[in-house]
Protein backbone atom coordinates (compact mmCIF):
# COMPACT_ATOMS: atom_id res chain seq x y z
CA UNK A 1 73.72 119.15 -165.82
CA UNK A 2 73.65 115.39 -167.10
CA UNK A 3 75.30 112.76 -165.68
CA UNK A 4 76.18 110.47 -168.49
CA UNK A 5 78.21 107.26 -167.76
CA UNK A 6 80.57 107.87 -171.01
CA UNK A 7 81.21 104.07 -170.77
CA UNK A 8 77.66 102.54 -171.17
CA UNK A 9 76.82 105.40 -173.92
CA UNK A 10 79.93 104.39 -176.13
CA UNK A 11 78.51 100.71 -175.58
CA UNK A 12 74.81 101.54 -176.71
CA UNK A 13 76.06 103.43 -179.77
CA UNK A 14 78.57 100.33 -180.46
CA UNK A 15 75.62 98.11 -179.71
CA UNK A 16 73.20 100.31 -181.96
CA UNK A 17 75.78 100.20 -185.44
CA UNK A 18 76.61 96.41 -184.67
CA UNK A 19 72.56 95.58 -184.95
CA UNK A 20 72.07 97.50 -187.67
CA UNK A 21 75.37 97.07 -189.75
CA UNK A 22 74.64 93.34 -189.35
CA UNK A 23 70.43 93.37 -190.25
CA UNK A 24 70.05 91.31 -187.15
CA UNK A 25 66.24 89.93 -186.33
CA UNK A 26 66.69 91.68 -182.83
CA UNK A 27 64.37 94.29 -183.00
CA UNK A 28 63.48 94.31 -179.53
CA UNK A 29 67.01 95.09 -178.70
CA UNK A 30 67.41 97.39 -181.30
CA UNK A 31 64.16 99.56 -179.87
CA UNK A 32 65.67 99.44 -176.06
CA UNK A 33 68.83 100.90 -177.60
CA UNK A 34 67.11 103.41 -179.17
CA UNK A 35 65.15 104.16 -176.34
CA UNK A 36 67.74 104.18 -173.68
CA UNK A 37 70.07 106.39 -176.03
CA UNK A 38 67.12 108.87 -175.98
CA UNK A 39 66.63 108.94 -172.24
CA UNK A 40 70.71 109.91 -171.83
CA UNK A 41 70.32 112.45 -174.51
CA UNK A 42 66.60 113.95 -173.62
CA UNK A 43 65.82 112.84 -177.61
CA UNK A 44 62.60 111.19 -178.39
CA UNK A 45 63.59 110.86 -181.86
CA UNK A 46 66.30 107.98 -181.95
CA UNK A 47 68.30 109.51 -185.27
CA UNK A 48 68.42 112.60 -183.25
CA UNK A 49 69.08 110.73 -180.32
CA UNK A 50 71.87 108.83 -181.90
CA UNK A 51 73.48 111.96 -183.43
CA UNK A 52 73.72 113.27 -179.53
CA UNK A 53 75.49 110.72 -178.71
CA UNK A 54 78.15 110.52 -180.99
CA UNK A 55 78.81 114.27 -180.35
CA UNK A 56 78.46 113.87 -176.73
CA UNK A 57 81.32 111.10 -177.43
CA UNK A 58 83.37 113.01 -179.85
CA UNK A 59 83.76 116.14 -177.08
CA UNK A 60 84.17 113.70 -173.76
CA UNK A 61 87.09 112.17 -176.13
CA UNK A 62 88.07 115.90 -176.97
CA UNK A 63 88.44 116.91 -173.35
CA UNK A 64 89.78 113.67 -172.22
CA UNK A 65 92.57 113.74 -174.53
CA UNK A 66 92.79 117.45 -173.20
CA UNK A 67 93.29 116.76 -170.09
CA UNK A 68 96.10 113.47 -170.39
């Protein structure tokens, strides 16, 4: 089982559509995003990667809301 800190991952993916919504020069950034986002979703591909995330959101929100 993964231990995912909901918090940071809703900040990366944030992060990730801010730098490229915007066409920032921060590449760097963008790549350690991408990378990070990978390692909490076990995706080496960071569309993939990015994709996991969102859905791991979308059902942490699910049960959250679940369990209020």
């Amino acid at each position: 089982m993964r231990l995912i800190n909901y918090h940071v991952l809703r900040d990366l993916v944030h992060e990730h559509r801010r730098l490229t919504r915007n066409g920032t020069a921060e590449a760097a950034r963008l790549d350690d995003i991408s990378y990070t986002l990978g390692v909490y979703t076990g995706h080496r591909d960071p569309a993939a990667a990015l994709r996991e995330a969102r859905r791991l959101l979308r059902t942490h929100d699910a049960e959250y809301r679940r369990a209020a």
